[in-house]
C-alpha atoms as a PDB file:
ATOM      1  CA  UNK A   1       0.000   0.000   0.000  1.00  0.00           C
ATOM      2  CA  UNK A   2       1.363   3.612  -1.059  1.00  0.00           C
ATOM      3  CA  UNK A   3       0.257   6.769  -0.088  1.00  0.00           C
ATOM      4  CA  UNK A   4      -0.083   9.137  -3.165  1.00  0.00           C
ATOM      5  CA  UNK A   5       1.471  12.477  -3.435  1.00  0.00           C
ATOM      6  CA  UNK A   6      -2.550  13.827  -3.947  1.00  0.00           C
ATOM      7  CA  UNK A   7      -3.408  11.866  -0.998  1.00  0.00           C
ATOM      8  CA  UNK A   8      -5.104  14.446   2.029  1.00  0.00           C
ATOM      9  CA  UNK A   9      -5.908  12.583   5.380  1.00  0.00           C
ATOM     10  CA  UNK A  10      -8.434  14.637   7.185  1.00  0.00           C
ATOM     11  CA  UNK A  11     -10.367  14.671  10.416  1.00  0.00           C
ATOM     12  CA  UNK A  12     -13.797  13.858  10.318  1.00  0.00           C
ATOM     13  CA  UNK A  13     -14.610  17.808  11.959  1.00  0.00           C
ATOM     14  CA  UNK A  14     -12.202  18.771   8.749  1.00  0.00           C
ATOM     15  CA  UNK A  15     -14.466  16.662   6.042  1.00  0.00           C
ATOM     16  CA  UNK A  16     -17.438  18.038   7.698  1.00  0.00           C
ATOM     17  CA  UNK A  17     -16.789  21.347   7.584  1.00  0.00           C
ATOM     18  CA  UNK A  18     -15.217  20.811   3.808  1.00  0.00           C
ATOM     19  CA  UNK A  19     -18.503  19.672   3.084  1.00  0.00           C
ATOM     20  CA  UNK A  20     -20.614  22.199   4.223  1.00  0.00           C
ATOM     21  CA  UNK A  21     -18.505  25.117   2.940  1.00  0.00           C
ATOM     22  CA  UNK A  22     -18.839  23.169  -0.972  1.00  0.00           C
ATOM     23  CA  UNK A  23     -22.651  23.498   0.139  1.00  0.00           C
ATOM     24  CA  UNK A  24     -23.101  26.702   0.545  1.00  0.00           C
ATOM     25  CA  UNK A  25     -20.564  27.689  -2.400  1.00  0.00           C
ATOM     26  CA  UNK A  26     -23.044  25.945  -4.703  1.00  0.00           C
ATOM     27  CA  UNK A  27     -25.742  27.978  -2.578  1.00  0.00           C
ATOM     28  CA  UNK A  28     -24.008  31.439  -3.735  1.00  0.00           C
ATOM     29  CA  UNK A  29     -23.854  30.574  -6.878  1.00  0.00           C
ATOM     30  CA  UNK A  30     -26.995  29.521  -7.693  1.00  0.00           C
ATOM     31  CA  UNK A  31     -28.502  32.451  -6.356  1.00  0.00           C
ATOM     32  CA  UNK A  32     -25.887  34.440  -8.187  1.00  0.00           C
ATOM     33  CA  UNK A  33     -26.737  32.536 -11.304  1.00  0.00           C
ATOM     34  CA  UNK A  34     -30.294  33.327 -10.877  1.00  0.00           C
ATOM     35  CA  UNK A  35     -30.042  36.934 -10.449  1.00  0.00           C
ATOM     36  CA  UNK A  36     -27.980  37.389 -13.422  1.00  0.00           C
ATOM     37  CA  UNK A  37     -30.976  35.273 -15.577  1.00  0.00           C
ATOM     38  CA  UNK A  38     -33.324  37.985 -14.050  1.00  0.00           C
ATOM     39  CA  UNK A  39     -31.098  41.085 -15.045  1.00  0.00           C
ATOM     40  CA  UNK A  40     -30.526  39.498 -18.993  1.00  0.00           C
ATOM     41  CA  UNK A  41     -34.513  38.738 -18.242  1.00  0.00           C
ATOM     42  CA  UNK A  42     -34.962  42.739 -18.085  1.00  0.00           C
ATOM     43  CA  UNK A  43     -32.806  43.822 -20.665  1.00  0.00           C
ATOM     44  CA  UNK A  44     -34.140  41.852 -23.282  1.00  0.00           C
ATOM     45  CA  UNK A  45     -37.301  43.411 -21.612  1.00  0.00           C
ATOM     46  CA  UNK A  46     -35.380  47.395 -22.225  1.00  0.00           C
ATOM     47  CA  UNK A  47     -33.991  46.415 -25.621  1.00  0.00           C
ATOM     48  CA  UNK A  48     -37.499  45.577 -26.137  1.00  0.00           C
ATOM     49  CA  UNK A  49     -39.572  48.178 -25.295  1.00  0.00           C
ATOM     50  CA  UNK A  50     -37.713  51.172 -24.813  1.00  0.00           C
ATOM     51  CA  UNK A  51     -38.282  50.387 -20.570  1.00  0.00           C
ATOM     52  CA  UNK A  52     -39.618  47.941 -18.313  1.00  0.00           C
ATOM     53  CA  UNK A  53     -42.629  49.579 -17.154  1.00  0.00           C
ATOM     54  CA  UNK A  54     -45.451  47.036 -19.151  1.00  0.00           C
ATOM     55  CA  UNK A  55     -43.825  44.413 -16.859  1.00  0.00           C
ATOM     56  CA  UNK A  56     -43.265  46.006 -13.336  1.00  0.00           C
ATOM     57  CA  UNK A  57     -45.872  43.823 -11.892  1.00  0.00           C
ATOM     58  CA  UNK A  58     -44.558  40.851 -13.843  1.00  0.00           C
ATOM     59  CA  UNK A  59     -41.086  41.185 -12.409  1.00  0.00           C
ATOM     60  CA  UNK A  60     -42.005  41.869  -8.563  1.00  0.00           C
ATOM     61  CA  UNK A  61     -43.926  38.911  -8.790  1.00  0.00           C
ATOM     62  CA  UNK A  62     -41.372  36.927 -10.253  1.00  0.00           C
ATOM     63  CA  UNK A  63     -38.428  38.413  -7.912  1.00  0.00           C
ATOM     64  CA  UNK A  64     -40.527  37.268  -4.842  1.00  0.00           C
ATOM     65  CA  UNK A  65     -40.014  33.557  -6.114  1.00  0.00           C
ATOM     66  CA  UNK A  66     -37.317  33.634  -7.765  1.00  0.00           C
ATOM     67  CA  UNK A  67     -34.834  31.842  -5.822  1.00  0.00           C
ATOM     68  CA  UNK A  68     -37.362  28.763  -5.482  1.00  0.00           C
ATOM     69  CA  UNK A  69     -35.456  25.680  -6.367  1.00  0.00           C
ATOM     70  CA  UNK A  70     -35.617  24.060  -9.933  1.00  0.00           C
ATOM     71  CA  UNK A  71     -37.331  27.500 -10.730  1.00  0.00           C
ATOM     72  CA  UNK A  72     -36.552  29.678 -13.651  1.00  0.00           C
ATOM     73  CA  UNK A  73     -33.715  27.825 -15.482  1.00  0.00           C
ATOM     74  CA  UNK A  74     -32.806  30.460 -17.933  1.00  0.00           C
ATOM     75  CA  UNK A  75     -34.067  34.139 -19.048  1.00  0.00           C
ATOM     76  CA  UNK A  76     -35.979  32.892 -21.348  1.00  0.00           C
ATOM     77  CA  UNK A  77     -38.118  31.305 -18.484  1.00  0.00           C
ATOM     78  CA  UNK A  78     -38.201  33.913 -16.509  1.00  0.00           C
ATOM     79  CA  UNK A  79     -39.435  36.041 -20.087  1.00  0.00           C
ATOM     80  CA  UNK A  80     -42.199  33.764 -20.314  1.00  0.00           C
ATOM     81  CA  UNK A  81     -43.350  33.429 -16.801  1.00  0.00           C
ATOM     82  CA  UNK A  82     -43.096  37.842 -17.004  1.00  0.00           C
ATOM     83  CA  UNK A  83     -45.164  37.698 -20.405  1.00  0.00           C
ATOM     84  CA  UNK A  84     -47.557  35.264 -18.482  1.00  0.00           C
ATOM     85  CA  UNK A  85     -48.336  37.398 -15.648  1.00  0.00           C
ATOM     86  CA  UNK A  86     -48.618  40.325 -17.847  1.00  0.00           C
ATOM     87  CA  UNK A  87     -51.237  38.655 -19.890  1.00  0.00           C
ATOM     88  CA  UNK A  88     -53.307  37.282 -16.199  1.00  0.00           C
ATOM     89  CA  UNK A  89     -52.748  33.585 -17.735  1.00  0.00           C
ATOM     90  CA  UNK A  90     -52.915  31.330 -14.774  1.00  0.00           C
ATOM     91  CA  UNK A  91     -49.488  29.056 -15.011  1.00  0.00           C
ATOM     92  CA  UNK A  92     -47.826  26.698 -12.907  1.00  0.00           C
ATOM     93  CA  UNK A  93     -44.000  26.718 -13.183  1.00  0.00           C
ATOM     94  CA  UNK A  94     -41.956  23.656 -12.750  1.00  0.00           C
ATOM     95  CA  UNK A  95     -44.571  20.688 -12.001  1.00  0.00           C
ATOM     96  CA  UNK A  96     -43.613  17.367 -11.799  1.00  0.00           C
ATOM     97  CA  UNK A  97     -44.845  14.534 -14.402  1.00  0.00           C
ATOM     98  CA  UNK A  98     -43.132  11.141 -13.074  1.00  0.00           C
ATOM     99  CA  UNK A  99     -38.850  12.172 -13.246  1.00  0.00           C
ATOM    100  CA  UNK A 100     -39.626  14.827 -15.184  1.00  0.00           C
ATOM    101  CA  UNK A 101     -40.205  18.832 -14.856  1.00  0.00           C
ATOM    102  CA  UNK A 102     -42.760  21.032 -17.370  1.00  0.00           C
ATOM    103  CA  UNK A 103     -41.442  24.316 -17.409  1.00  0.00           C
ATOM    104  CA  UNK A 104     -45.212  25.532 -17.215  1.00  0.00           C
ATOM    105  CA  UNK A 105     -48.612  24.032 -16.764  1.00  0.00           C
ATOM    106  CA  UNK A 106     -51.794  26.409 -18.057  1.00  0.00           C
ATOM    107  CA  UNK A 107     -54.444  24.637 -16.494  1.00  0.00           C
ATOM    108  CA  UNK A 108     -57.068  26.791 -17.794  1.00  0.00           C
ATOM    109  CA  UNK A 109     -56.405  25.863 -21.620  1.00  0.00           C
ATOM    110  CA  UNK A 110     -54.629  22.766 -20.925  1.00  0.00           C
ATOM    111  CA  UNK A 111     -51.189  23.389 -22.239  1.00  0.00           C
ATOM    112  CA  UNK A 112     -47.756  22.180 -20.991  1.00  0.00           C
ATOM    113  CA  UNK A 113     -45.403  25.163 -22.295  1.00  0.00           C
ATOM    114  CA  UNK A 114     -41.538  24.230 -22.418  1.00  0.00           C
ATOM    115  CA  UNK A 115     -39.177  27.031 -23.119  1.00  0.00           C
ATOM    116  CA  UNK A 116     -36.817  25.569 -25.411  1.00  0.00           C
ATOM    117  CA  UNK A 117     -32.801  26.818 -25.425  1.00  0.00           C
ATOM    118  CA  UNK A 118     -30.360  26.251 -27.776  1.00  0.00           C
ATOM    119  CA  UNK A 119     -29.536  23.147 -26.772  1.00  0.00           C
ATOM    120  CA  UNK A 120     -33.036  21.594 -27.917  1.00  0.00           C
ATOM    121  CA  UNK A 121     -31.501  21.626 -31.370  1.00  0.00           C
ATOM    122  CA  UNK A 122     -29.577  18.789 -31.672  1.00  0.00           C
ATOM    123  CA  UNK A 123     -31.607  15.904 -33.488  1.00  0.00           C
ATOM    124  CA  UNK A 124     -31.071  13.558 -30.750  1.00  0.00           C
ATOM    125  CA  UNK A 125     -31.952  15.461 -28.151  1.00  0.00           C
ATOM    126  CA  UNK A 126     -35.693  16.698 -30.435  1.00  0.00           C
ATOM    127  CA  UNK A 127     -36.078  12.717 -30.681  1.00  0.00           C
ATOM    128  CA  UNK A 128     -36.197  12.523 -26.493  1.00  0.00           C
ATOM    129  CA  UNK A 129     -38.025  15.614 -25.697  1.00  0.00           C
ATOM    130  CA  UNK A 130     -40.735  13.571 -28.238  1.00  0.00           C
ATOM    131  CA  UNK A 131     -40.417  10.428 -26.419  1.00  0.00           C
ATOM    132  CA  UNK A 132     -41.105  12.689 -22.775  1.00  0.00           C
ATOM    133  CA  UNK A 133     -43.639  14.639 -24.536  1.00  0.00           C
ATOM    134  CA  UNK A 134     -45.680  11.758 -25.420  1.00  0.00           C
ATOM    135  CA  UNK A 135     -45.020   9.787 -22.292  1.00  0.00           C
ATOM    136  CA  UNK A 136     -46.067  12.987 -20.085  1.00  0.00           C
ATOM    137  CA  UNK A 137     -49.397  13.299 -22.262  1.00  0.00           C
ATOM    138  CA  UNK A 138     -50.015   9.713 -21.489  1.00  0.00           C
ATOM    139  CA  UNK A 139     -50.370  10.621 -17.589  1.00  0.00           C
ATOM    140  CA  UNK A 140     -52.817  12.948 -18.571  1.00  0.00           C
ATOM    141  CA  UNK A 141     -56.820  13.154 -19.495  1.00  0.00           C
ATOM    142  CA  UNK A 142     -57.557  13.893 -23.261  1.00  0.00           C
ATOM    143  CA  UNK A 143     -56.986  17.351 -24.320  1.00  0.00           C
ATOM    144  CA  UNK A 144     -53.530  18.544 -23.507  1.00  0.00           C
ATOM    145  CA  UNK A 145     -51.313  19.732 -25.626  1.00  0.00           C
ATOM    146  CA  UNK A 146     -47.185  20.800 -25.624  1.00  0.00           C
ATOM    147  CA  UNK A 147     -46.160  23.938 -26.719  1.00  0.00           C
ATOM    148  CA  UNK A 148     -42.432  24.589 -27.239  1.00  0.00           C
ATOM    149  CA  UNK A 149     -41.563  27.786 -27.497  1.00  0.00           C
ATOM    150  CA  UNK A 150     -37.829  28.277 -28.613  1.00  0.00           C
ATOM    151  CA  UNK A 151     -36.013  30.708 -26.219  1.00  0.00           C
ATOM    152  CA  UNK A 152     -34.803  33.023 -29.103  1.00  0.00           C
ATOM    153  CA  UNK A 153     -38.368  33.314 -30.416  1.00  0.00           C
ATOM    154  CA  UNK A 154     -39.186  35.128 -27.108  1.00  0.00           C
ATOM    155  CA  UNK A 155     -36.344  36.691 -26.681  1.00  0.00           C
ATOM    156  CA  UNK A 156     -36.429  38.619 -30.339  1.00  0.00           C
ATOM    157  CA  UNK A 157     -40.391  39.405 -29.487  1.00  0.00           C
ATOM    158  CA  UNK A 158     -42.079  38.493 -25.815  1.00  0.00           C
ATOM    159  CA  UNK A 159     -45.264  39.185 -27.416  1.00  0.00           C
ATOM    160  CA  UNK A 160     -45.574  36.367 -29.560  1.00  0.00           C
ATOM    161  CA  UNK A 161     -45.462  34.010 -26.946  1.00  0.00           C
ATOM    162  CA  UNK A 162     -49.436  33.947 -26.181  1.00  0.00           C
ATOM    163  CA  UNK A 163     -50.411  34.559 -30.043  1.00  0.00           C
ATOM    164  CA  UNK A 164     -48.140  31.537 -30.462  1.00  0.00           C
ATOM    165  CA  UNK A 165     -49.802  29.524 -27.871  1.00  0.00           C
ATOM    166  CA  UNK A 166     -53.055  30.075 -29.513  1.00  0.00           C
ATOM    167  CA  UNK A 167     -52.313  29.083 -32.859  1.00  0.00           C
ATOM    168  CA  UNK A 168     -50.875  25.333 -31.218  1.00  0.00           C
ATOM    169  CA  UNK A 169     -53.992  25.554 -29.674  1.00  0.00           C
ATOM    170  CA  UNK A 170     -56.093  26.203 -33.141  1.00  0.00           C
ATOM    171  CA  UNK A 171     -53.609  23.525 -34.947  1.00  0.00           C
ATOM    172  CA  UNK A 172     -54.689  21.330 -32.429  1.00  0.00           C
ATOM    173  CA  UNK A 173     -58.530  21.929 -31.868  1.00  0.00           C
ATOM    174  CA  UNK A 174     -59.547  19.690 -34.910  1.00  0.00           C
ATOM    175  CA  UNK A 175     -57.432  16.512 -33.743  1.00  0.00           C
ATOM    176  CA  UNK A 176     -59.503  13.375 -33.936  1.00  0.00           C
ATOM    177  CA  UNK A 177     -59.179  10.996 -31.236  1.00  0.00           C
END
């Protein structure tokens, strides 16, 4: 048996304490990470529309919850959830189908809306948001529909998000069972 140069022998009060500060590094920068999303969140917002006044209400609501866990992923999240306050379009951010997340549930017109990055792009990865799609619209009653919305749609024009919405919603109205 040979001890490595790399090799650290600590106390167990060492390892422990170790841990915890790695704990609440991680801590600092998720919340770190998360107010930066909000700040690119409100100046796409400014580059927008010359201010952020249309979505005041949008973004104290969203600041209140923001540092919820598993919440707002990217700006383009936090965009949508803005846009869907704005528009008083009851949403439910981050529920849980079986091991997976839906960015946002709209109960009222039965639509699971996933905000799409760049990384949605590759062929493989469209093939297993299909395969999670369908198996998430399995666990539910007849009716529901997925939206994706890519995040560079929303972030060139916010607007179109609920005009978008609709017209999956139109598309989908004539479906035969």
């Amino acid at each position: 048996w040979t001890v490595r140069k790399t090799t650290k022998f600590k106390c167990k009060d060492c390892k422990e304490k170790e841990s915890q500060e790695k704990i609440e590094l991680k801590s600092k920068i998720a919340t770190l990470t998360k107010a930066n999303r909000l700040t690119n969140a409100k100046e796409i917002i400014k580059k927008q529309f010359g201010n952020v006044n249309t979505y005041d209400r949008s973004m104290k609501i969203i600041e209140r919850v923001l540092y919820r866990e598993g919440w707002f992923q990217s700006a383009g999240e936090i965009l949508a959830a803005a846009e869907l306050i704005r528009t008083r379009t009851k949403a439910r951010p981050q529920v849980q189908f079986g091991k997976w997340r839906v960015d946002y549930v709209l109960p009222n017109i039965k639509v699971l809306l996933e905000i799409d990055g760049m990384h949605h792009n590759n062929p493989e990865k469209i093939g297993r948001d299909r395969r999670r799609d369908a198996t998430i619209l399995n666990m539910l009653e007849y009716g529901w529909i997925f939206v994706r919305v890519k995040e560079a749609v929303i972030k060139e024009n916010l607007k179109s998000l609920m005009p978008l919405i609709r017209r999956e919603l139109d598309k989908n109205k004539f479906r035969k069972i």
